[in-house]
Protein backbone atom coordinates (compact mmCIF):
# COMPACT_ATOMS: atom_id res chain seq x y z
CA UNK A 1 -21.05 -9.15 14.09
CA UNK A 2 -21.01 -5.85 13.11
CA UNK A 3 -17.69 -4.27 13.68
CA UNK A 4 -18.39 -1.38 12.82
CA UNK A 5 -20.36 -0.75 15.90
CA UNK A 6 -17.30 -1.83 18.15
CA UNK A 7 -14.73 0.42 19.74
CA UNK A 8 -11.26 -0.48 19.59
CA UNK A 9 -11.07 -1.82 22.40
CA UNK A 10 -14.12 -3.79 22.50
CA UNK A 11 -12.98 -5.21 18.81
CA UNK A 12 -9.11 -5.92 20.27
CA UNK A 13 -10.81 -7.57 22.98
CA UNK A 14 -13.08 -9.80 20.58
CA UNK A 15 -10.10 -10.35 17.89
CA UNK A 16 -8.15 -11.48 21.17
CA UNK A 17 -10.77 -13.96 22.30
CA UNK A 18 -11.10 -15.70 18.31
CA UNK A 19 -7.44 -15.90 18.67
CA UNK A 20 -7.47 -17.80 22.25
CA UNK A 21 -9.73 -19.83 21.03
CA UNK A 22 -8.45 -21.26 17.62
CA UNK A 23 -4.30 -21.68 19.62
CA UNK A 24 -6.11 -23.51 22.40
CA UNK A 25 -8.04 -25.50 19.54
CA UNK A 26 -11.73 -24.84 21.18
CA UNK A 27 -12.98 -24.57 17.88
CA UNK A 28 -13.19 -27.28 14.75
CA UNK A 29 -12.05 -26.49 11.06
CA UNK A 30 -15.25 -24.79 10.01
CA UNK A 31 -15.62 -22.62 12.87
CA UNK A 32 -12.33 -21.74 12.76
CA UNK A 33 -12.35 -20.78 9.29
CA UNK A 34 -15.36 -18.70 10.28
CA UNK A 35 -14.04 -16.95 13.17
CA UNK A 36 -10.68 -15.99 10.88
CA UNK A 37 -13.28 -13.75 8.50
CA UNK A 38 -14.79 -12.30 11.74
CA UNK A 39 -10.96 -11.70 12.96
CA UNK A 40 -10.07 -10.37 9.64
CA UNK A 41 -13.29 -8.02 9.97
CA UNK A 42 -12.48 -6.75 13.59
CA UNK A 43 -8.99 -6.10 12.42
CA UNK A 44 -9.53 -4.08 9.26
CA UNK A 45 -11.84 -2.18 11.88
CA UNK A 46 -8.83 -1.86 13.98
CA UNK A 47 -6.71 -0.60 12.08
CA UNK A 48 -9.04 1.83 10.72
CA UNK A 49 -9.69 3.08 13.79
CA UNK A 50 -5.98 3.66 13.98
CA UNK A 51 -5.37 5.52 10.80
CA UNK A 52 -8.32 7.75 11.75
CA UNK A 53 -6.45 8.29 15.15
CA UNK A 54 -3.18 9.22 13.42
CA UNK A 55 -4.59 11.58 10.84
CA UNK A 56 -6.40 13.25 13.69
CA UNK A 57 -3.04 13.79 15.61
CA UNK A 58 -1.16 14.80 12.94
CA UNK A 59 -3.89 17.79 12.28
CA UNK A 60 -3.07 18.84 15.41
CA UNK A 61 0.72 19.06 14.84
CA UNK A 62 0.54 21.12 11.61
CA UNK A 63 1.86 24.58 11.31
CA UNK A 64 0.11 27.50 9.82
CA UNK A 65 2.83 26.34 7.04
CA UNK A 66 1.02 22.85 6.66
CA UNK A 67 4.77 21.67 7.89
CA UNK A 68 4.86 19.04 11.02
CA UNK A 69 5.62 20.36 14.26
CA UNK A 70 6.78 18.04 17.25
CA UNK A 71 5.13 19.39 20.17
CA UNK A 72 8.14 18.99 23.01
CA UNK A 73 6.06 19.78 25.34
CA UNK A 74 5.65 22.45 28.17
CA UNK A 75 9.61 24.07 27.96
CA UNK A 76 10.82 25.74 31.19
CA UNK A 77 11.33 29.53 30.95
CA UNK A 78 14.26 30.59 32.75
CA UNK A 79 14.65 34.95 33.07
């Protein structure tokens, strides 16, 4: 599977199922030893996916200081 390839959803979704599968024991000691790299795959992809997400939102909360801002929100202007 190349993971790589997935979304995050579509990966959550798979890394879901291979979990499902291995509680409800629908898969033998090989295969489940098989579908753990595939999970472990799909979640480094997750989390990847993440990080890339965070970085991304944290750009956009930067100053023209390079500080952090927390963006509130719209604020109600009252004259």
């Amino acid at each position: 599977m190349a993971a790589k390839r997935l979304t995050f959803e579509e990966a959550l979704a798979n890394l879901e199922a291979i979990v499902k599968d291995v509680e409800e024991g629908k898969v033998g000691l090989e295969d489940s030893i098989r579908r753990y790299e595939e999970g472990m795959k799909l979640l480094k992809h997750c989390r990847a996916i993440l990080s890339q997400a965070e970085l991304k939102i944290q750009k956009l909360q930067e100053t023209a200081d390079g500080e952090l801002q927390v963006d509130a929100g719209p604020t109600e202007e009252t004259t």
